[in-house]
C-alpha atoms as a PDB file:
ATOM      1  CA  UNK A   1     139.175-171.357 -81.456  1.00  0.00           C
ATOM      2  CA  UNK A   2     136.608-168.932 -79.169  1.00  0.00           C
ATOM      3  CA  UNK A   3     138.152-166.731 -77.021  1.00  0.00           C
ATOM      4  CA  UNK A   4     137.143-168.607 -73.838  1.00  0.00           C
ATOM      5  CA  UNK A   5     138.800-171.743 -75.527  1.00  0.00           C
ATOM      6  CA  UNK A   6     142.347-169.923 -76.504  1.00  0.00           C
ATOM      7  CA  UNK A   7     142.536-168.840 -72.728  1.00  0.00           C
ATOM      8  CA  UNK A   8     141.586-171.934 -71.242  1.00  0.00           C
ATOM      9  CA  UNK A   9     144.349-173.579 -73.952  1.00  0.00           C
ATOM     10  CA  UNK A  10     146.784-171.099 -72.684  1.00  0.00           C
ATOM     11  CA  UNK A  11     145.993-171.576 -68.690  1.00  0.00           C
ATOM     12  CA  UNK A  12     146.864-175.178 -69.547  1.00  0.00           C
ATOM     13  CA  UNK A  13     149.922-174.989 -71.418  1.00  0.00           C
ATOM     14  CA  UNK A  14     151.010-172.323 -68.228  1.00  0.00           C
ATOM     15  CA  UNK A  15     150.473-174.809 -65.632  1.00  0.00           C
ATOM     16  CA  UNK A  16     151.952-177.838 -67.360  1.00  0.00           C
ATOM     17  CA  UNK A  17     155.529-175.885 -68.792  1.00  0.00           C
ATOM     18  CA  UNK A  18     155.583-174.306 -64.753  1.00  0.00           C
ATOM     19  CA  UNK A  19     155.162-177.904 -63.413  1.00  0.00           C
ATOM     20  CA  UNK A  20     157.940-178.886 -66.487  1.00  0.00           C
ATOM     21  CA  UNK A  21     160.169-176.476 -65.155  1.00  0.00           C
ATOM     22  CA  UNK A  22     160.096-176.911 -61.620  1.00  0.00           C
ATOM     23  CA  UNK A  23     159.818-180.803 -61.428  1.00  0.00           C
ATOM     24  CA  UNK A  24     162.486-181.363 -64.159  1.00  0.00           C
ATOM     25  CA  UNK A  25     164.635-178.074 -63.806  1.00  0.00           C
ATOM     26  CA  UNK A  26     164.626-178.008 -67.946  1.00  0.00           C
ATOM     27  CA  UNK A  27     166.496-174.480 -67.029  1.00  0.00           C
ATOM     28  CA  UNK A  28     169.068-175.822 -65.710  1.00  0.00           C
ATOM     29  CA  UNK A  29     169.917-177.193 -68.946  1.00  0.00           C
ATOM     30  CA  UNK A  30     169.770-173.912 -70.796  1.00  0.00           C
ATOM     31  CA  UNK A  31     172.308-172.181 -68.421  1.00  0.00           C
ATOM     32  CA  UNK A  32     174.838-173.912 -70.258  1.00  0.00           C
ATOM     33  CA  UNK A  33     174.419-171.853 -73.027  1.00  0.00           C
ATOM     34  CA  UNK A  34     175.277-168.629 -70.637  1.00  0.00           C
ATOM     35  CA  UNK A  35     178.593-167.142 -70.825  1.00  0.00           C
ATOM     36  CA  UNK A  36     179.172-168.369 -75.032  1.00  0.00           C
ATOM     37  CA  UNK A  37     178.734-164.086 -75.806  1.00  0.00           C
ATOM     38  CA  UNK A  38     180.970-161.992 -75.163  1.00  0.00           C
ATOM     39  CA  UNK A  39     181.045-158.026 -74.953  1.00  0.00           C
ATOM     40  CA  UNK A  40     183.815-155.659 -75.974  1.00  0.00           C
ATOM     41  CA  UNK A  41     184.590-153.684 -73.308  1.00  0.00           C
ATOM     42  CA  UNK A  42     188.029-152.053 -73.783  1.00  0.00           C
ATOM     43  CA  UNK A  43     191.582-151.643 -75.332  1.00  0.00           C
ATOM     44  CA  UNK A  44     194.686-151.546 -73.377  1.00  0.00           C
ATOM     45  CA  UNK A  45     198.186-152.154 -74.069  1.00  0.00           C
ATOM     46  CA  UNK A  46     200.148-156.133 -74.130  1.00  0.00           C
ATOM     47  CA  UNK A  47     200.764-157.653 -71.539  1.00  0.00           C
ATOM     48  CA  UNK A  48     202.831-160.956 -71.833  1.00  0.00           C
ATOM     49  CA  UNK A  49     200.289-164.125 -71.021  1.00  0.00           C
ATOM     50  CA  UNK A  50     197.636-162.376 -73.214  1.00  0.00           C
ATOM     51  CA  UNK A  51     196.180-164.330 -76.315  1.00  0.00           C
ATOM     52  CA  UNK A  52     197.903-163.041 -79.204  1.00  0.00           C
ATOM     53  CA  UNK A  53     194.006-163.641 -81.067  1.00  0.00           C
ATOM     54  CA  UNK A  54     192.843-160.539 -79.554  1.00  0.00           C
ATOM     55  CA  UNK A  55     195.350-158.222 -80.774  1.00  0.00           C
ATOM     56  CA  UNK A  56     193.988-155.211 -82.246  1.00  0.00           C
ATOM     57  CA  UNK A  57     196.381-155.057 -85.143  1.00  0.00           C
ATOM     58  CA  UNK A  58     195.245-151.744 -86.416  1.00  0.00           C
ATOM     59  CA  UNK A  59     195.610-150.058 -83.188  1.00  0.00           C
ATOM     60  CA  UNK A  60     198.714-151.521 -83.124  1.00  0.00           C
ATOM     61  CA  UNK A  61     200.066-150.211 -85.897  1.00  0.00           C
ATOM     62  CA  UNK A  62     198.867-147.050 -85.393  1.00  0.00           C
ATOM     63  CA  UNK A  63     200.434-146.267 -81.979  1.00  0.00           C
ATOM     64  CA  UNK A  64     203.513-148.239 -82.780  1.00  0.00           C
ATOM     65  CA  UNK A  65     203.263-150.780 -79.459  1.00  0.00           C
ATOM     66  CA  UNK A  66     201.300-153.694 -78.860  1.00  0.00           C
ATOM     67  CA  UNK A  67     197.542-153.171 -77.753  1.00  0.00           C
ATOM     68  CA  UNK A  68     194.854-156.085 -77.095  1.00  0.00           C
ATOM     69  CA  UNK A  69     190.664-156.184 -77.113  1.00  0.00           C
ATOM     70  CA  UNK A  70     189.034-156.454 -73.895  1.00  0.00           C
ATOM     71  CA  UNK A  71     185.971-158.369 -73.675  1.00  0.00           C
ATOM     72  CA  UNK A  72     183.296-159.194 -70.769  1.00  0.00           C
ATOM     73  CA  UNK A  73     181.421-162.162 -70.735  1.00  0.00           C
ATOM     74  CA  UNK A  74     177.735-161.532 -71.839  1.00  0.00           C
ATOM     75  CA  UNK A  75     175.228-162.622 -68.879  1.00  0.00           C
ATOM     76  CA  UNK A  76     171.764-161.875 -70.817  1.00  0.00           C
ATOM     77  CA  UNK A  77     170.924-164.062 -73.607  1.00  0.00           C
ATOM     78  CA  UNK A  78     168.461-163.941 -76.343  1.00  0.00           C
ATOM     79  CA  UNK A  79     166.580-167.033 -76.696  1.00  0.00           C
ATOM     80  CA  UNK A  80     165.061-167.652 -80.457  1.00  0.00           C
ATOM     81  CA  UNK A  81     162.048-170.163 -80.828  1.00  0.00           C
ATOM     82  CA  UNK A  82     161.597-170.094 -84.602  1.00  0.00           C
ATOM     83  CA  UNK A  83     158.711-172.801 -85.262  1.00  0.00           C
ATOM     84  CA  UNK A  84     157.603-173.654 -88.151  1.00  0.00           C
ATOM     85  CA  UNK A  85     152.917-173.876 -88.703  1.00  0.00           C
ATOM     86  CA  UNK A  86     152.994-174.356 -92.168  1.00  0.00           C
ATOM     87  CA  UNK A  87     149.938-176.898 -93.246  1.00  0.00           C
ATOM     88  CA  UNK A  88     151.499-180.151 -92.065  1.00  0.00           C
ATOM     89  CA  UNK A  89     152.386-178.698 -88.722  1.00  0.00           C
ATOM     90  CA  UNK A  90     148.471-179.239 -88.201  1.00  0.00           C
ATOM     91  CA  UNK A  91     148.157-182.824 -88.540  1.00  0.00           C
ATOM     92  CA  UNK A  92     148.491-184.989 -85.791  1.00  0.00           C
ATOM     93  CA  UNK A  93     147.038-189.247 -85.612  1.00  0.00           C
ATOM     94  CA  UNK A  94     147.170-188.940 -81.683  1.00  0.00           C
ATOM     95  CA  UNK A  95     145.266-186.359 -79.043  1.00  0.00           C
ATOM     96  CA  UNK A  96     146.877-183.516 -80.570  1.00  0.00           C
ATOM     97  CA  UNK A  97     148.881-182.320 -83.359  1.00  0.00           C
ATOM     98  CA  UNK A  98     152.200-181.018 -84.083  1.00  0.00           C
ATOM     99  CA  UNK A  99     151.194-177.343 -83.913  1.00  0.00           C
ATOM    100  CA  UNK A 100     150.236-177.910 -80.461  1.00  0.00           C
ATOM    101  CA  UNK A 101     152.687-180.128 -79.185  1.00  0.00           C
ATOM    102  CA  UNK A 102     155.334-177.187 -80.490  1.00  0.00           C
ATOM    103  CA  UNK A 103     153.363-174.878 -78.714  1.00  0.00           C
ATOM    104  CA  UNK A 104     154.186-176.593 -75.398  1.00  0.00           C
ATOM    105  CA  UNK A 105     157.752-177.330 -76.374  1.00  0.00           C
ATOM    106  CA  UNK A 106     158.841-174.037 -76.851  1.00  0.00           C
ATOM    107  CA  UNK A 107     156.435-172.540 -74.256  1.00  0.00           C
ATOM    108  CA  UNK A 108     158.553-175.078 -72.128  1.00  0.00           C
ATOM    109  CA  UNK A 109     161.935-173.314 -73.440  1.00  0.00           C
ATOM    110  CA  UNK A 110     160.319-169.814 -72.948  1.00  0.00           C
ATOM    111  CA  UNK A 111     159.410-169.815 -69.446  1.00  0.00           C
ATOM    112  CA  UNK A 112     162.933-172.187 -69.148  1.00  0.00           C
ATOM    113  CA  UNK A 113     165.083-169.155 -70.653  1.00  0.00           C
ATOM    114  CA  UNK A 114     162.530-166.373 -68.456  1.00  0.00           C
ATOM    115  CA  UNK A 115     163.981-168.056 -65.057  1.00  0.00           C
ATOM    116  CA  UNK A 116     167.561-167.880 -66.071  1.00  0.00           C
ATOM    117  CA  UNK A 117     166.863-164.450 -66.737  1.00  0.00           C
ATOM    118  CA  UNK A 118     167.001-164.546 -70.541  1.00  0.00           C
ATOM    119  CA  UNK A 119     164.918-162.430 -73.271  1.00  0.00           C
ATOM    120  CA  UNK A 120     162.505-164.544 -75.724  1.00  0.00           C
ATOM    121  CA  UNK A 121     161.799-164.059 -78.905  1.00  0.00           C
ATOM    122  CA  UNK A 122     159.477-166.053 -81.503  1.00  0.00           C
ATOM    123  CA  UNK A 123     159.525-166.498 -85.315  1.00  0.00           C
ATOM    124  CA  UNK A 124     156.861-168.415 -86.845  1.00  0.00           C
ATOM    125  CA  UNK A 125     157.070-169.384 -90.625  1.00  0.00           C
ATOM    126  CA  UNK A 126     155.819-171.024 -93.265  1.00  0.00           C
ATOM    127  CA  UNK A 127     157.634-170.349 -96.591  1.00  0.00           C
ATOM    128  CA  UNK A 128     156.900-166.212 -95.714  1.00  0.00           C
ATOM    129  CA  UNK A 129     158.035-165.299 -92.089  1.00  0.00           C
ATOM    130  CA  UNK A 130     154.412-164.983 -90.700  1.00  0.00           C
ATOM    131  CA  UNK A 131     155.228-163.245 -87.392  1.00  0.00           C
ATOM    132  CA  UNK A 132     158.049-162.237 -85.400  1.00  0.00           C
ATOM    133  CA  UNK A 133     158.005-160.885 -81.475  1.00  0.00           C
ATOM    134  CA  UNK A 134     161.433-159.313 -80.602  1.00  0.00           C
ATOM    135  CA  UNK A 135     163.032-160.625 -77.659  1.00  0.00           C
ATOM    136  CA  UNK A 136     161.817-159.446 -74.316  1.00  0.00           C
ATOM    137  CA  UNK A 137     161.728-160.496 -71.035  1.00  0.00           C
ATOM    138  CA  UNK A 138     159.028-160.962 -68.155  1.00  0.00           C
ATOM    139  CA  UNK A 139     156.263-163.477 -67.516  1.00  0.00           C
ATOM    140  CA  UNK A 140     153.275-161.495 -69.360  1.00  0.00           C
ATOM    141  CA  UNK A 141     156.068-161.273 -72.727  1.00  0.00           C
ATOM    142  CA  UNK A 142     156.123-165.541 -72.012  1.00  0.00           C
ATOM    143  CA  UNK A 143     151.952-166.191 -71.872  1.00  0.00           C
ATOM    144  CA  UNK A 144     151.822-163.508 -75.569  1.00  0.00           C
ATOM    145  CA  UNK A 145     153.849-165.626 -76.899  1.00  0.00           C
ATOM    146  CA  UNK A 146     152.174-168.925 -75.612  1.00  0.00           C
ATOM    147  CA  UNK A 147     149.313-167.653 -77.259  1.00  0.00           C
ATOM    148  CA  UNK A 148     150.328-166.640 -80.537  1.00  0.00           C
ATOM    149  CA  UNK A 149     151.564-170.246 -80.754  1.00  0.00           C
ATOM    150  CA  UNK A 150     148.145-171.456 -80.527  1.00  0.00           C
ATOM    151  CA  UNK A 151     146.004-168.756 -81.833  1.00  0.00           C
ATOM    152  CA  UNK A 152     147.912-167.389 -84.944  1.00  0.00           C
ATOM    153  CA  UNK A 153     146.379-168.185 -87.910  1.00  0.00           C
ATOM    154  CA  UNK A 154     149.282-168.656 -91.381  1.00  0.00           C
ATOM    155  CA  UNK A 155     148.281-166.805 -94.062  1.00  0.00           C
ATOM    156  CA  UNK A 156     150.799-169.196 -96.194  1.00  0.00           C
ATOM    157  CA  UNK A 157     151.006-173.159 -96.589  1.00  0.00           C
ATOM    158  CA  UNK A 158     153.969-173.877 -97.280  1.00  0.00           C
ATOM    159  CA  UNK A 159     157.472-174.384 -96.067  1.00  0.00           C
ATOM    160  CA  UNK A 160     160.960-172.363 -95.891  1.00  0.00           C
ATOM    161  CA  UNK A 161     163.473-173.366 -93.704  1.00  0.00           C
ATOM    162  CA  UNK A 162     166.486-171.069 -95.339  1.00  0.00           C
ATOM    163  CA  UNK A 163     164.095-168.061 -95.456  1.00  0.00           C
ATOM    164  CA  UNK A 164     163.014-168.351 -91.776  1.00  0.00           C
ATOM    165  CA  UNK A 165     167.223-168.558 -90.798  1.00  0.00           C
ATOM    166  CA  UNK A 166     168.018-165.722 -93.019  1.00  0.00           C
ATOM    167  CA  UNK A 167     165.760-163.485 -91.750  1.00  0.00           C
ATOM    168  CA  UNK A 168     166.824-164.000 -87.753  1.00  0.00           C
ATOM    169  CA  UNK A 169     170.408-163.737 -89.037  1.00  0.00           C
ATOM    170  CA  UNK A 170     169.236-160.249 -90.098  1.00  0.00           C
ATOM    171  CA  UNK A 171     167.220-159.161 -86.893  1.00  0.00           C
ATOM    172  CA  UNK A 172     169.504-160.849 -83.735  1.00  0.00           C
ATOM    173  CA  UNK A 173     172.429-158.633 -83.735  1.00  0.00           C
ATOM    174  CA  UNK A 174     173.716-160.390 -80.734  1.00  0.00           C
ATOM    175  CA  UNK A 175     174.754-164.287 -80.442  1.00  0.00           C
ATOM    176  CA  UNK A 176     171.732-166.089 -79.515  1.00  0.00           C
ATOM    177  CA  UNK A 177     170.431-169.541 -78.795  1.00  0.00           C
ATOM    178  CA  UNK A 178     168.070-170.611 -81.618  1.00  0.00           C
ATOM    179  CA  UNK A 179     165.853-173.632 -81.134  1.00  0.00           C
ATOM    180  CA  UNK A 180     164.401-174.640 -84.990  1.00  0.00           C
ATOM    181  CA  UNK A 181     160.832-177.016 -84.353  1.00  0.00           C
ATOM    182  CA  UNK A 182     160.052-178.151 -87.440  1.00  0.00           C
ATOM    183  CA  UNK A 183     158.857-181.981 -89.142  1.00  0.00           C
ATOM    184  CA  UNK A 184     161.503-181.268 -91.750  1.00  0.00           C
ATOM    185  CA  UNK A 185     158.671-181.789 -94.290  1.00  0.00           C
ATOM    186  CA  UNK A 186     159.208-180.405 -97.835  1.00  0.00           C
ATOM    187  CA  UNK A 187     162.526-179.724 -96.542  1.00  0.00           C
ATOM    188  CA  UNK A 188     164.402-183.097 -97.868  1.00  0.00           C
ATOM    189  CA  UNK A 189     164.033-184.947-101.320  1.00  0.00           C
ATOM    190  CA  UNK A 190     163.288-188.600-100.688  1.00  0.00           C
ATOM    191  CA  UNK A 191     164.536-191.170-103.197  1.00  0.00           C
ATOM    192  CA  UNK A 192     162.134-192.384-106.544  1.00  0.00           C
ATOM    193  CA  UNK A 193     158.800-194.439-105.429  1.00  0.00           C
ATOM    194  CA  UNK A 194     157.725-197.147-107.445  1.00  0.00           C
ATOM    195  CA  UNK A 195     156.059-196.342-110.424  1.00  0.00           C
ATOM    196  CA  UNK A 196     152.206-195.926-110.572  1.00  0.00           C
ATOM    197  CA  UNK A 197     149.693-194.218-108.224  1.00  0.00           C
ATOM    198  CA  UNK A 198     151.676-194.595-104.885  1.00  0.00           C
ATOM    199  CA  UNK A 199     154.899-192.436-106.659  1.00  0.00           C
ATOM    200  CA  UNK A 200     153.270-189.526-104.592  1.00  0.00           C
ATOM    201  CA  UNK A 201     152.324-190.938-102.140  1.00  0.00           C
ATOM    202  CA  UNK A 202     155.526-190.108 -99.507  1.00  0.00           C
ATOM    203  CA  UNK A 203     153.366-188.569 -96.578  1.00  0.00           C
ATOM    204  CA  UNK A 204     150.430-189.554 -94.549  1.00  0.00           C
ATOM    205  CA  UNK A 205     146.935-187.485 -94.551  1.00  0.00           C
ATOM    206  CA  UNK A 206     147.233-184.391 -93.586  1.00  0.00           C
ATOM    207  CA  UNK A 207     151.418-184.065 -93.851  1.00  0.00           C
ATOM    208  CA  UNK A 208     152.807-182.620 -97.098  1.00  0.00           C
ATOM    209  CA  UNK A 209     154.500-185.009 -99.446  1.00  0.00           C
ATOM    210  CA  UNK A 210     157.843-184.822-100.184  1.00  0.00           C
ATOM    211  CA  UNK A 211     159.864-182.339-102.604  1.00  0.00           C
ATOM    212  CA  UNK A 212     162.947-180.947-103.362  1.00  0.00           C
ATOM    213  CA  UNK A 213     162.999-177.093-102.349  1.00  0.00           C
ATOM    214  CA  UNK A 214     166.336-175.932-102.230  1.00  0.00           C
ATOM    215  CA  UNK A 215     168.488-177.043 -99.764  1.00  0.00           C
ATOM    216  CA  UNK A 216     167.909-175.600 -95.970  1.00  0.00           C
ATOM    217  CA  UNK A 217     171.159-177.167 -94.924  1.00  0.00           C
ATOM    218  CA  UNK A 218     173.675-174.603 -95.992  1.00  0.00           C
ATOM    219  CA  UNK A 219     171.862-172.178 -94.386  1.00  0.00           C
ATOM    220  CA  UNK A 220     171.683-174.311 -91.161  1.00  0.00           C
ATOM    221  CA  UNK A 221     175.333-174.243 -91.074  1.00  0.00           C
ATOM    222  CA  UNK A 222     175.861-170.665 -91.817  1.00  0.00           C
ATOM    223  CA  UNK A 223     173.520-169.743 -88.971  1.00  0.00           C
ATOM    224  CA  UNK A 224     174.873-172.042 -86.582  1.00  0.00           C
ATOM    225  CA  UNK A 225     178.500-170.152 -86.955  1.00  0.00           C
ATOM    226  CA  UNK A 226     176.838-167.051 -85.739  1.00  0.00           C
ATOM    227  CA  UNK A 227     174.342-168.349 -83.179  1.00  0.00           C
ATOM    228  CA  UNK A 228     174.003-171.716 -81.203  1.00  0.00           C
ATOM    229  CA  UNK A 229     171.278-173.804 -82.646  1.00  0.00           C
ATOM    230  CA  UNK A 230     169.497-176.629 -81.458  1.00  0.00           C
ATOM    231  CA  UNK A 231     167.054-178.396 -84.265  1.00  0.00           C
ATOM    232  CA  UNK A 232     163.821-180.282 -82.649  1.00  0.00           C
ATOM    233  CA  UNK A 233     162.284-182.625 -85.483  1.00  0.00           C
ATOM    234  CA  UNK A 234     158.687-183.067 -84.327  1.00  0.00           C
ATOM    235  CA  UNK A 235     157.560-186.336 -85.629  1.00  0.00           C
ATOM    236  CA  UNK A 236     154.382-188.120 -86.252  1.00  0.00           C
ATOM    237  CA  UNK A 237     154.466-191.995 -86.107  1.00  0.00           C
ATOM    238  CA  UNK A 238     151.614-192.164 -88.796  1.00  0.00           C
ATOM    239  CA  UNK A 239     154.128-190.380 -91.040  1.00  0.00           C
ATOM    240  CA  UNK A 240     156.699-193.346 -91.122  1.00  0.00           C
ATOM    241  CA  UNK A 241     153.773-196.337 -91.134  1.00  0.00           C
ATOM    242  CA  UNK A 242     150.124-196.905 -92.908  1.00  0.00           C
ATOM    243  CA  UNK A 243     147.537-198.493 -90.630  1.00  0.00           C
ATOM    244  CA  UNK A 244     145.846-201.952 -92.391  1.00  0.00           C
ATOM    245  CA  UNK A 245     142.776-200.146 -92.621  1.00  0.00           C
ATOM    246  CA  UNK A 246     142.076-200.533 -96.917  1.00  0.00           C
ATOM    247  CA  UNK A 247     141.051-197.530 -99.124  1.00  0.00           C
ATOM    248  CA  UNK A 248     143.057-194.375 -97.883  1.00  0.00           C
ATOM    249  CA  UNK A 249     143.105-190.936 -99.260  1.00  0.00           C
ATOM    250  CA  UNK A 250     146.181-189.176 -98.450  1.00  0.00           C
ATOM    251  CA  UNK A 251     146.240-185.356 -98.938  1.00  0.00           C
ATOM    252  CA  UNK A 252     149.339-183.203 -99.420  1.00  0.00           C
ATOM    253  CA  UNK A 253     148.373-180.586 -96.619  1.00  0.00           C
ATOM    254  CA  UNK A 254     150.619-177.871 -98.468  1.00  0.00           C
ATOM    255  CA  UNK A 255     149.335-178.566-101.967  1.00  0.00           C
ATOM    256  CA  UNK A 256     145.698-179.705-101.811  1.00  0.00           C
ATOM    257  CA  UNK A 257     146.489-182.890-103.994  1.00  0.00           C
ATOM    258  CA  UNK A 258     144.744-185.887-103.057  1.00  0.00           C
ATOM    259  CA  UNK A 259     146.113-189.885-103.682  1.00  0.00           C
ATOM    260  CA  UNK A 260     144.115-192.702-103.082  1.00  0.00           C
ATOM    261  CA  UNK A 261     145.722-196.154-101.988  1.00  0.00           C
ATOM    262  CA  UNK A 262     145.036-199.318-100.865  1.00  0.00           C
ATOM    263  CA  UNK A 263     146.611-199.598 -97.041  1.00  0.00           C
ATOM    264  CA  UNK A 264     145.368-203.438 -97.179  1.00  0.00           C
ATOM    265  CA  UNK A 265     148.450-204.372 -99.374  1.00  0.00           C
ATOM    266  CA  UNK A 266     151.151-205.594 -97.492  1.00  0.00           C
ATOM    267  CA  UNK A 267     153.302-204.378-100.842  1.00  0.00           C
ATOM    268  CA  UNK A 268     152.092-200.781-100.484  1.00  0.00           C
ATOM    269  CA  UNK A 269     152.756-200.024 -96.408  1.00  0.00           C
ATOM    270  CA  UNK A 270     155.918-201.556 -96.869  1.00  0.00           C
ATOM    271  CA  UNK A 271     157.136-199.105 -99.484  1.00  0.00           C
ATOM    272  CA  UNK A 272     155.363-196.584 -97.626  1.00  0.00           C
ATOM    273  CA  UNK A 273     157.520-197.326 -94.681  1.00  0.00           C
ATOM    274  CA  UNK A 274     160.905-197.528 -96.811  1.00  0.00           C
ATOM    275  CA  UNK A 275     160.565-194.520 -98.501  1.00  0.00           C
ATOM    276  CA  UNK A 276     159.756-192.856 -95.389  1.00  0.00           C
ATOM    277  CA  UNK A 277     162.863-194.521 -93.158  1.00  0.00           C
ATOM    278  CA  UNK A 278     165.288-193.109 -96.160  1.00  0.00           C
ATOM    279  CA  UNK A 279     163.674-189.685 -95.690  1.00  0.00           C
ATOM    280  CA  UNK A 280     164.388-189.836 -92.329  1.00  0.00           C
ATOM    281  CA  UNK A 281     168.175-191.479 -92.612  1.00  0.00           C
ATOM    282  CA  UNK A 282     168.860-188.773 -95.747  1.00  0.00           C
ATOM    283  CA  UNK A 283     167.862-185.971 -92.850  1.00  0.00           C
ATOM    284  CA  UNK A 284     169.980-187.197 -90.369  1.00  0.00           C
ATOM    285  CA  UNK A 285     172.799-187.383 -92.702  1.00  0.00           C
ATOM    286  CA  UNK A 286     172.108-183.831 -93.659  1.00  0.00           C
ATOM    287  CA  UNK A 287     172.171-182.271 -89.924  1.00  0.00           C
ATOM    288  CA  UNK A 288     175.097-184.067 -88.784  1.00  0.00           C
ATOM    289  CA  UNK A 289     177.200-182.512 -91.749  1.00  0.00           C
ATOM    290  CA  UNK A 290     176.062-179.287 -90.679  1.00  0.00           C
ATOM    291  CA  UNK A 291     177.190-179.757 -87.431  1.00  0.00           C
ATOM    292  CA  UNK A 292     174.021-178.911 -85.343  1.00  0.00           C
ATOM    293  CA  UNK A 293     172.564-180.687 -82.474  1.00  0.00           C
ATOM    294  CA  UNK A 294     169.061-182.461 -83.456  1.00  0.00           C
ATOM    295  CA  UNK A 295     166.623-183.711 -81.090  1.00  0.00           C
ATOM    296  CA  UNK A 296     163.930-185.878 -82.838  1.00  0.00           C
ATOM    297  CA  UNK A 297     160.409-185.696 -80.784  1.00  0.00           C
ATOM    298  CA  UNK A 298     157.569-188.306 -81.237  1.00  0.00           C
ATOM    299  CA  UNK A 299     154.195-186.314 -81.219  1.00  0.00           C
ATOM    300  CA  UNK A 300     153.233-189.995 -79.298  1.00  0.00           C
ATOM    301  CA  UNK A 301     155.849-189.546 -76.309  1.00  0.00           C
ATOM    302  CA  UNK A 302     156.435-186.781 -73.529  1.00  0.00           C
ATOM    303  CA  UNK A 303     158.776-184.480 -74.690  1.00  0.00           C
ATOM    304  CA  UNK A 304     160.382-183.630 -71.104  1.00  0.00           C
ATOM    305  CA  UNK A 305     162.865-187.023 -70.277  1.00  0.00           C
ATOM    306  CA  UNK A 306     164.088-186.715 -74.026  1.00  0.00           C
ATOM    307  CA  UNK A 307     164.557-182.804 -73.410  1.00  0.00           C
ATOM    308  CA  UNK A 308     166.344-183.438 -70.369  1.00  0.00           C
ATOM    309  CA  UNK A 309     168.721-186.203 -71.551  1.00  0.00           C
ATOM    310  CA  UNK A 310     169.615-184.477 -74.327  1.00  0.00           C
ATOM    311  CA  UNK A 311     170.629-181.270 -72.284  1.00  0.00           C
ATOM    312  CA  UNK A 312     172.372-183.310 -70.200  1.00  0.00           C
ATOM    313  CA  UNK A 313     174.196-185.370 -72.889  1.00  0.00           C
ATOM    314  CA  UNK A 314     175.069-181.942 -74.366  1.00  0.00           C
ATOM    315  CA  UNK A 315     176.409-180.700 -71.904  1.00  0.00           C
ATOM    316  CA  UNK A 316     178.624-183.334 -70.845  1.00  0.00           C
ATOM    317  CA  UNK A 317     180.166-182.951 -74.312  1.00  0.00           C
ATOM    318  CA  UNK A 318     180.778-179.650 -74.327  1.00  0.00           C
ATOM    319  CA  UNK A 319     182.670-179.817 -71.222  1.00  0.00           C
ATOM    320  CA  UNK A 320     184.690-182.848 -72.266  1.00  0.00           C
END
């Protein structure tokens, strides 16, 4: 991408999140988050009424009367957009590909979080953390980040959910709201093919196939207990269906390896499609044990109404 092209990708991506933001008020969604820090501000002796939880027992002991923690509700947030380029996040069977429909997801959440008055941060990773911009605030801090989404260039192919958590759990000091965008790829072991050529054959071209890393969920969990996180699963509708087309090559974008099948056999899409709905169903299973919201986006469908309802729906359940 030429340096006229990267500006003229970011000018876009500016005026479509702005228009996002103003016509569907996506920020409104994320002030629901405000308020879940809190400061400590002071000590000061019992006083009947106050939550026995925030007794400072050591102080207590010490001075030989009853003292309590103070806290302040935190107004400034850290957003965290950790999104995930390894090779699959560059495929894509419509007008674009994952890589840049991320890009205007979390350039959506960015400029979002900027007008609530929120910091920003961004992680991207592969199975290395490739680059990380410390949360700051501002509208020039929003567009650098914009265009490291579509101008950074992985030095690594492959895929590490656990690594990517650990690593903000080291660097945010401070509760924040972490959105993960990721296709889950490599990320979930999908159950045995049938035998023969097609046993590889769990992905579509240019998507990974499946394997079984170790699993990201635990750390998912772990992460969510400290932070808030939101998961958005960017999907691909060519990853869950062949086209009737005949001879395919399929190529594992984070391994190089190549598998040829036919895509006229009615036998072969339809295992192609099974193994790829249990992928999917073992996911889901996976994320709702760990407690964290998930959002699953279609690469094929705007990304805004099924932002929006889901902020809503969220909401709604938190306050009920």
């Amino acid at each position: 991408m030429t340096a006229a092209e990267l500006l003229e990708a970011v000018r876009r991506i500016d005026v479509r999140t702005n228009r996002l933001v103003n016509d569907m008020m996506v920020g409104a969604y994320l002030s629901q988050f405000k308020g879940r820090g809190m400061d400590f501000e002071e000590l000061r002796e019992y006083i009947p009424g106050d939550d026995v939880r925030d007794m400072d027992w050591n102080v207590t002991g010490r001075m030989g009367r009853p003292f309590v923690k103070c806290f302040r509700e935190e107004r400034e947030l850290a957003v965290a957009l950790a999104v995930d380029v390894s090779a699959s996040s560059a495929f894509g069977s419509g007008d674009r590909t994952k890589r840049e429909f991320a890009a205007e997801i979390a350039a959506t959440l960015a400029m979002s979080a900027a007008r609530n008055g929120d910091r920003a941060a961004l992680l991207l990773f592969t199975d290395a953390v490739e680059l990380f911009v410390p949360p700051r605030k501002g509208r020039r801090h929003i567009l650098r980040l914009v265009r490291e989404l579509l101008a950074f260039t992985p030095r690594r192919r492959g895929t590490d959910i656990s690594g990517a958590l650990g690593f903000l759990n080291r660097v945010l000091h401070r509760r924040s709201i972490i959105f993960l965008v990721t296709d889950f790829l490599h990320s979930v072991a999908a159950p045995a093919a049938a035998p023969g050529r097609f046993e590889a054959a769990k992905a579509p071209a240019g998507s990974p196939a499946l394997s079984s890393p170790r699993d990201f969920t635990t750390e998912l969990g772990l992460t969510n207990m400290r932070h808030d996180v939101v998961c958005l699963h960017l999907h691909d509708p060519r990853e869950s269906g062949l086209p009737e087309t005949g001879l395919l090559t399929i190529e594992d974008a984070e391994t190089g390896e190549l598998i040829e099948l036919d895509s006229k056999r009615g036998a072969v899409r339809e295992r192609f499609a099974a193994v790829n709905a249990e992928r999917l169903a073992e996911l889901d299973r996976r994320l709702i044990r760990t407690g964290v919201d998930t959002l699953r986006l279609s690469t094929a469908r705007p990304f805004a109404p099924a932002l929006q309802r889901f902020f809503e729906m969220r909401r709604g359940r938190r306050r009920g």
